[in-house]
N, C-alpha and C. Protein backbone atom coordinates (compact mmCIF):
# COMPACT_ATOMS: atom_id res chain seq x y z
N UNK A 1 107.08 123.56 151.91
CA UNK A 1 107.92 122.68 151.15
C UNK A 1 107.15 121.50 150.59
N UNK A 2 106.03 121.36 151.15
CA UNK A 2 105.47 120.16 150.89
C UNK A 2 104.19 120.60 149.63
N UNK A 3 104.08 121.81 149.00
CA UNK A 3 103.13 122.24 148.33
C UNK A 3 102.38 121.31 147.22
N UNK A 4 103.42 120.27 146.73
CA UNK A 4 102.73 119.51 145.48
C UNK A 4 102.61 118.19 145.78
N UNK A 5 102.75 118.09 146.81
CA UNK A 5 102.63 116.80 147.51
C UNK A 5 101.13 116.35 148.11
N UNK A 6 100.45 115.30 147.75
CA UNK A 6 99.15 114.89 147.86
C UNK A 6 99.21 115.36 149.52
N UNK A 7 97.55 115.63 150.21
CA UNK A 7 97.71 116.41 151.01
C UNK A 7 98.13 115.10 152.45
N UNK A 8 97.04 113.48 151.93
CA UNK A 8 97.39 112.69 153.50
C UNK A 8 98.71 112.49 153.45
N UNK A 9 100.16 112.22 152.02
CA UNK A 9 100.96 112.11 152.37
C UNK A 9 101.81 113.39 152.93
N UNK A 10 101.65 114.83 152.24
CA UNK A 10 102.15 115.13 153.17
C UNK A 10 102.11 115.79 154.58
N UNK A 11 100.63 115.04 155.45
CA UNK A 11 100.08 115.19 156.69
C UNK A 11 101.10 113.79 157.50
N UNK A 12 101.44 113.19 156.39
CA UNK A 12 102.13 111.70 157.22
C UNK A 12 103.39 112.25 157.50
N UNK A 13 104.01 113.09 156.54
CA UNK A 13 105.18 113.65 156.30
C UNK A 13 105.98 114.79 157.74
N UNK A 14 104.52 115.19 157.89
CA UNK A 14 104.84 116.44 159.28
C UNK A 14 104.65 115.76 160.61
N UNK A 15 103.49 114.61 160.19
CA UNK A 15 103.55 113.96 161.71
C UNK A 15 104.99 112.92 162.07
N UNK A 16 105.25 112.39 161.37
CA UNK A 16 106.35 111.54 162.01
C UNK A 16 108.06 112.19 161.06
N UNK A 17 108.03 113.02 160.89
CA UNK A 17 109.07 113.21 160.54
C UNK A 17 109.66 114.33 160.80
N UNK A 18 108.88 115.61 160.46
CA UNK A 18 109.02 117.42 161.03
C UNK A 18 109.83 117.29 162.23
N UNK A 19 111.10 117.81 162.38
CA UNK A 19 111.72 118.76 163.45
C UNK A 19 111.92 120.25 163.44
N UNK A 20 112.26 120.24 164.49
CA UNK A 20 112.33 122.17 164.67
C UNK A 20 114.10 122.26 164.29
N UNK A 21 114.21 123.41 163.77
CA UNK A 21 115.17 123.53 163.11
C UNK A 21 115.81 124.20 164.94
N UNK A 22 117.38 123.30 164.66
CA UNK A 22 118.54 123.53 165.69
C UNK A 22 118.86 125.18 165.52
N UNK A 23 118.77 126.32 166.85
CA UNK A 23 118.78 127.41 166.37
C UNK A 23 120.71 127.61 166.71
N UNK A 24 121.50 127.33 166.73
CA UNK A 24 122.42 127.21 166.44
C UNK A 24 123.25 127.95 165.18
N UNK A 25 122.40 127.71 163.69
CA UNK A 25 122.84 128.86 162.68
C UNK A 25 122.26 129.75 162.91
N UNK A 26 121.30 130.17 163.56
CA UNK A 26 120.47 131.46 163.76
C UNK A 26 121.29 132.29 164.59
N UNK A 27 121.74 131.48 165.50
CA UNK A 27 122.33 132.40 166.94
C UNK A 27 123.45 132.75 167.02
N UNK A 28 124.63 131.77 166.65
CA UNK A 28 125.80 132.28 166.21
C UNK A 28 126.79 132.37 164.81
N UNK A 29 127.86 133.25 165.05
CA UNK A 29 128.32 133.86 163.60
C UNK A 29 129.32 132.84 162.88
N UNK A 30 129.28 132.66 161.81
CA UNK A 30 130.10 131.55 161.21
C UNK A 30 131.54 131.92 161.70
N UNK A 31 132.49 130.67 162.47
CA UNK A 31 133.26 131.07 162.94
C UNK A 31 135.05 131.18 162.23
N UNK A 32 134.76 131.65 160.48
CA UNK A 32 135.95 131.10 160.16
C UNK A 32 135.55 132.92 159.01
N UNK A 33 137.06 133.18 158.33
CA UNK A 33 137.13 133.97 157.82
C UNK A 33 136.81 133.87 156.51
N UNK A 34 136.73 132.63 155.78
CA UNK A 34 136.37 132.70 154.97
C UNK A 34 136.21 131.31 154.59
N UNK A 35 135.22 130.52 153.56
CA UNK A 35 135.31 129.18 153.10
C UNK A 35 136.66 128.05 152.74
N UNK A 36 136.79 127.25 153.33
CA UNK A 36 137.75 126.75 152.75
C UNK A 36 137.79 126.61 150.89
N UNK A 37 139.29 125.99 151.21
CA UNK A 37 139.59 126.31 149.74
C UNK A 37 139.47 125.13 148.77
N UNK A 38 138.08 124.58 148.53
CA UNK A 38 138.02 123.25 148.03
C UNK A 38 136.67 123.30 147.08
N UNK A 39 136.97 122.86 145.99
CA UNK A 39 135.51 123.05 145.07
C UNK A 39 134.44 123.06 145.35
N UNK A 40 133.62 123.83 144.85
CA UNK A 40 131.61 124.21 145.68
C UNK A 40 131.00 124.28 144.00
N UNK A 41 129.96 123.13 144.17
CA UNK A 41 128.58 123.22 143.30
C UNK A 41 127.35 123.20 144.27
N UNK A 42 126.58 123.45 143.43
CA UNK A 42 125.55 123.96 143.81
C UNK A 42 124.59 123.27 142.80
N UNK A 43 123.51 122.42 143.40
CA UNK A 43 122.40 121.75 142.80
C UNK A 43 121.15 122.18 142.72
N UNK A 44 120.23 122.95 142.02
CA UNK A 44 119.13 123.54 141.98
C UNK A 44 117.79 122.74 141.72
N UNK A 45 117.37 123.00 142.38
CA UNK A 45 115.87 122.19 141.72
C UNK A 45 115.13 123.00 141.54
N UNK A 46 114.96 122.86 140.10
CA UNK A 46 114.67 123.70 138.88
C UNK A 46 112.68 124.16 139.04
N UNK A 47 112.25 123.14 139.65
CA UNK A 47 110.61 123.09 140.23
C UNK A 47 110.39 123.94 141.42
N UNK A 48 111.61 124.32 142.07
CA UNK A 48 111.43 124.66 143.53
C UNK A 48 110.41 126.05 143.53
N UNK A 49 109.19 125.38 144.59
CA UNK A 49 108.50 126.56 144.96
C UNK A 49 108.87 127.40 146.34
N UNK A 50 109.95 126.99 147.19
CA UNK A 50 110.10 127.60 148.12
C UNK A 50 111.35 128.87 147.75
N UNK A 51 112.57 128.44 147.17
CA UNK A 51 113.34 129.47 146.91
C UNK A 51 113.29 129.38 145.43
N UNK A 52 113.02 130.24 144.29
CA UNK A 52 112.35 130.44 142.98
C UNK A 52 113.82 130.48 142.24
N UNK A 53 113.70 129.70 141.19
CA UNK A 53 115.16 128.94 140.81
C UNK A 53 115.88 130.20 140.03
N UNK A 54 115.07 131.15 139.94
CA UNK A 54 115.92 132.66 139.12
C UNK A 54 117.04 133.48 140.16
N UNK A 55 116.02 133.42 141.58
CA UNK A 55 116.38 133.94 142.52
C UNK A 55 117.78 132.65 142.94
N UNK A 56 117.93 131.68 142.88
CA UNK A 56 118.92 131.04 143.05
C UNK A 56 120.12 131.00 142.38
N UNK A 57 119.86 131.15 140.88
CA UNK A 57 120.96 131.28 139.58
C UNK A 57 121.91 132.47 140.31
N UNK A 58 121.11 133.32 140.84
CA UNK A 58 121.52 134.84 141.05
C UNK A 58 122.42 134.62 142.29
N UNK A 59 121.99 133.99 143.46
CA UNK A 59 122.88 133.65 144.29
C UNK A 59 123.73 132.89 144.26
N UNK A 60 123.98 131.96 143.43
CA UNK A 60 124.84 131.21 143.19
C UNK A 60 125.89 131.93 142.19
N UNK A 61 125.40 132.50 141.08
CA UNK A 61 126.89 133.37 140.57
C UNK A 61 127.08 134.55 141.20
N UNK A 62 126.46 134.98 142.28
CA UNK A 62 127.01 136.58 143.36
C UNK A 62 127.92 135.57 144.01
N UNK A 63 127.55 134.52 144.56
CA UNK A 63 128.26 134.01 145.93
C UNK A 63 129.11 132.95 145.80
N UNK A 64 129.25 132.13 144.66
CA UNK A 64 129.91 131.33 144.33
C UNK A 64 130.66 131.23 143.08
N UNK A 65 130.26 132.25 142.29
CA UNK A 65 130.93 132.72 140.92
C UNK A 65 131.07 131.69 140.48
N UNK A 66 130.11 130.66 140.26
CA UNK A 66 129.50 130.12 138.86
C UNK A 66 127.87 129.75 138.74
N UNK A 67 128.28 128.74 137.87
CA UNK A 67 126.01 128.67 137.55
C UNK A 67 125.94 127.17 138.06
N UNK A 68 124.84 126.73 138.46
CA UNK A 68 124.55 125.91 139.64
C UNK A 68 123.78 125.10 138.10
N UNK A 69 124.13 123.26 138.52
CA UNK A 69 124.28 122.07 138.02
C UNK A 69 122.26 122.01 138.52
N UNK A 70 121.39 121.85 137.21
CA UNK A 70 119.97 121.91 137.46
C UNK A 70 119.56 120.57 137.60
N UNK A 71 118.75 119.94 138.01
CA UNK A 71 117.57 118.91 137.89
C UNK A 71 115.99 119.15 138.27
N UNK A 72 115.28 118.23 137.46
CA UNK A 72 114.03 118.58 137.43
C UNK A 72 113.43 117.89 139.58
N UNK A 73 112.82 119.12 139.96
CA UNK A 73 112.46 118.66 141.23
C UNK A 73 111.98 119.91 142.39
N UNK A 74 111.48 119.82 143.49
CA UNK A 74 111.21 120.97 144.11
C UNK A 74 112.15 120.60 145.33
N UNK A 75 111.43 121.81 146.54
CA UNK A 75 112.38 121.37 147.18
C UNK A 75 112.22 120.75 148.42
C-alpha cells in the first residue's frame, strides 16, 4: 500500500503505525441476510496500485449496481 511513498517515510509509516488486521472478518460469516436498506457509494481511487481501479468499476456495478464516485489517489 505504501508503493509510491518515499521509502524513510514509508519505513516511519510501518514502524509506529502498522497493525495486524482483527481476524474477526476472516473467521466469521456476516451475520445478517442481506444489507440494510440505505444508500451505498463507493469511492475509488483512481491511482490505486493495490486493487486496480478497472477491477473495482467491475465490482462495484456486479455488487452494488452502480459506478463508484472517482478521485485522483492510491490506496
Amino acid at each position: 500500500m505504501l508503493h509510491d511513498a518515499p521509502a524513510d517515510l514509508a519505513a516511519e509509516f510501518v514502524a509506529e503505525h502498522q497493525r495486524n488486521q482483527a481476524p474477526t472478518p476472516f473467521g466469521k460469516p456476516w451475520p445478517l441476510d442481506a444489507w440494510s436498506n440505505v444508500p451505498t457509494r463507493f469511492l475509488l481511487s483512481s491511482d490505486d496500485g493495490f486493487f486496480p481501479p478497472e477491477f473495482m468499476r467491475t465490482m462495484v456495478a456486479e455488487h452494488l449496481g452502480s459506478r463508484p464516485d472517482e478521485m485522483p489517489g492510491d490506496h
